[in-house]
Protein backbone atom coordinates (compact mmCIF):
# COMPACT_ATOMS: atom_id res chain seq x y z
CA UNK A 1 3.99 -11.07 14.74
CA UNK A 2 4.20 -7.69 12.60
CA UNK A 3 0.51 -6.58 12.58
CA UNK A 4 -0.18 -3.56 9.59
CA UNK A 5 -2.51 -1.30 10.18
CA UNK A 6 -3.77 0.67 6.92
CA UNK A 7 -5.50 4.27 7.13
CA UNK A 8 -5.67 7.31 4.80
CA UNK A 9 -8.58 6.29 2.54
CA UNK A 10 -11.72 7.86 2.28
CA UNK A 11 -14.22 9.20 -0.60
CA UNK A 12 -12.65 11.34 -2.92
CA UNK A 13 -13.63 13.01 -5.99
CA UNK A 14 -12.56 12.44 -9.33
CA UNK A 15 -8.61 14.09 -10.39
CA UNK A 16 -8.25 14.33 -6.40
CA UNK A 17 -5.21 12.77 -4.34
CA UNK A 18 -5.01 10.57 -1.65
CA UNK A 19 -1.80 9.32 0.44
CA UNK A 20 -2.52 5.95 1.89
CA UNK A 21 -0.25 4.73 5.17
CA UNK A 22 0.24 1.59 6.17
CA UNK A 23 1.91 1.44 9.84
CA UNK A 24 3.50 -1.72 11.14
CA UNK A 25 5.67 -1.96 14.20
CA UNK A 26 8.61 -4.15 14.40
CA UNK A 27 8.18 -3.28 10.32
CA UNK A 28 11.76 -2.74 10.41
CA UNK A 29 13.26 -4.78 12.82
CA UNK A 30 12.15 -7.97 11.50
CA UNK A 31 13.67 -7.01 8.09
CA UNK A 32 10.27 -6.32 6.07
CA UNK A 33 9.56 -4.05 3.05
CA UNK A 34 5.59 -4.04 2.34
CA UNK A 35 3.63 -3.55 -0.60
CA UNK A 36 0.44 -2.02 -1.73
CA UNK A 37 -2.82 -4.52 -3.09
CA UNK A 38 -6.25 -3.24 -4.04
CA UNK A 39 -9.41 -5.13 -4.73
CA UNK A 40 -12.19 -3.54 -6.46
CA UNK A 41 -15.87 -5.02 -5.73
CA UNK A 42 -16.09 -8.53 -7.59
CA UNK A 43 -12.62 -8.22 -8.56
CA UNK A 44 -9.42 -10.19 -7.48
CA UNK A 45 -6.84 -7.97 -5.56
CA UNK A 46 -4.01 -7.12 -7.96
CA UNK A 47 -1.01 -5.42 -6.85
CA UNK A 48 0.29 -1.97 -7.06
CA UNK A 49 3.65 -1.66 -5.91
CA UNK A 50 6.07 -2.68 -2.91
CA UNK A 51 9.09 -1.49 -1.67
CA UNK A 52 11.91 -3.14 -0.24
CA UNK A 53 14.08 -2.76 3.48
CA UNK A 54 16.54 -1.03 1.03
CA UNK A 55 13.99 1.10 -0.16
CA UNK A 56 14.15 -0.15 -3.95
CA UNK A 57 10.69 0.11 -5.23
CA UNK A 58 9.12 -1.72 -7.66
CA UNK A 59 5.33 -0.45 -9.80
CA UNK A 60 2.93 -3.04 -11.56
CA UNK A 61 3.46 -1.88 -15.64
CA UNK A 62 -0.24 -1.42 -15.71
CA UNK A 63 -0.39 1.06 -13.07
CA UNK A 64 2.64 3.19 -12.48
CA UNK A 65 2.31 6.49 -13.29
CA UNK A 66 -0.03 7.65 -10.57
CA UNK A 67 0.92 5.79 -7.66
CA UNK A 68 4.37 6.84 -5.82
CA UNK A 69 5.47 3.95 -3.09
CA UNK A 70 8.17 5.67 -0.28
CA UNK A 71 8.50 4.74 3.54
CA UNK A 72 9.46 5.87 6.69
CA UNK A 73 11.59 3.17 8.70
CA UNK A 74 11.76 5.38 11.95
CA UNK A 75 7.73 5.40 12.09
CA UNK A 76 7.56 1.54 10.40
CA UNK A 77 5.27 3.13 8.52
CA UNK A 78 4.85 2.91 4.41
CA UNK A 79 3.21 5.26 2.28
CA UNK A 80 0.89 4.91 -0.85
CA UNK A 81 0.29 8.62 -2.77
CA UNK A 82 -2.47 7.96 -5.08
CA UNK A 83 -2.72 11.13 -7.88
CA UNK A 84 -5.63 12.17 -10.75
CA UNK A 85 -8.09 9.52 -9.01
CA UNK A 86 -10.04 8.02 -11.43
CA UNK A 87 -13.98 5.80 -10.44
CA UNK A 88 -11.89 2.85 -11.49
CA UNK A 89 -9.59 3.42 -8.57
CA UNK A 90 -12.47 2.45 -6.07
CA UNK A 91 -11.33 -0.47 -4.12
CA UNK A 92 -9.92 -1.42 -0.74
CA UNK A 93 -6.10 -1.23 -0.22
CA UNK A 94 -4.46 -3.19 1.68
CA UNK A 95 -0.48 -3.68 2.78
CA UNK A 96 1.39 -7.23 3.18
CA UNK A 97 4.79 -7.36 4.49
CA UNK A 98 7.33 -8.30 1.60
CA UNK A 99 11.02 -9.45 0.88
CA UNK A 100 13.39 -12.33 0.82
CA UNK A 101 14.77 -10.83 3.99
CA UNK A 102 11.42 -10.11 6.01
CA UNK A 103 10.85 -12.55 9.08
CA UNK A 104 7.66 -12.50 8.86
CA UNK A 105 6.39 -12.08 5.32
CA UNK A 106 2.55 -12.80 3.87
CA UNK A 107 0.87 -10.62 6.82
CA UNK A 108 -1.69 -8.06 5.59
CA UNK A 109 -3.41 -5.45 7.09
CA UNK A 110 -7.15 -5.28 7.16
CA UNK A 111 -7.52 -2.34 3.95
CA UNK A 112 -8.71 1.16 3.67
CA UNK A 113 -11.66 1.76 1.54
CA UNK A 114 -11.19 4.16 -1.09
CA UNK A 115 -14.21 5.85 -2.93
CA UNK A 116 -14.07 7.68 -5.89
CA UNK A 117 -17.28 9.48 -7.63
């Protein structure tokens, strides 16, 4: 099955920038767009934004603004550019393959850790 490996985090400081990846092979071939979840400590993850095989991307209202989705279906990879960090941005961030055409849909990855101070 399509595995998703998430990298790119890391501790940042406060107004810095961060682009998250989120590589899956066979991404593509089975059909998949994936979006972006973060959970902050003693929170429940909430989603950020996903974007589809056709590369229509979609933002949660509460968060768009500073987060820019885009992909790269030669490298099955997915991209995450995180801008003006803020301390409530601390979480991990995961993937999950999404879309009413994906194969194999629901899989996450296992999250990048992003610190802000």
């Amino acid at each position: 099955h399509v595995q998703l490996v998430e990298s790119g985090g890391g501790a940042v400081q406060a107004g810095g920038s961060l682009r998250l990846s989120c590589t899956a092979p066979g991404l593509t071939a089975n059909w998949c767009g994936a979006g972006w979840w973060r959970q902050a400590p003693e929170k429940d993850r909430e989603w950020i934004s996903s974007i589809g095989i056709d590369g229509s991307d979609t933002y949660s209202s509460d968060l768009q603004g500073r987060f820019t989705i885009s992909q790269d279906k030669a490298k099955d990879t997915v991209y995450l550019e995180v801008k003006n960090l803020k301390p409530e941005d601390t979480g991990m961030y995961f993937c999950k393959t999404v879309g009413y055409r994906c194969k194999q849909p629901g899989h996450w990855g296992q999250g990048t850790q992003v610190t802000v101070s």
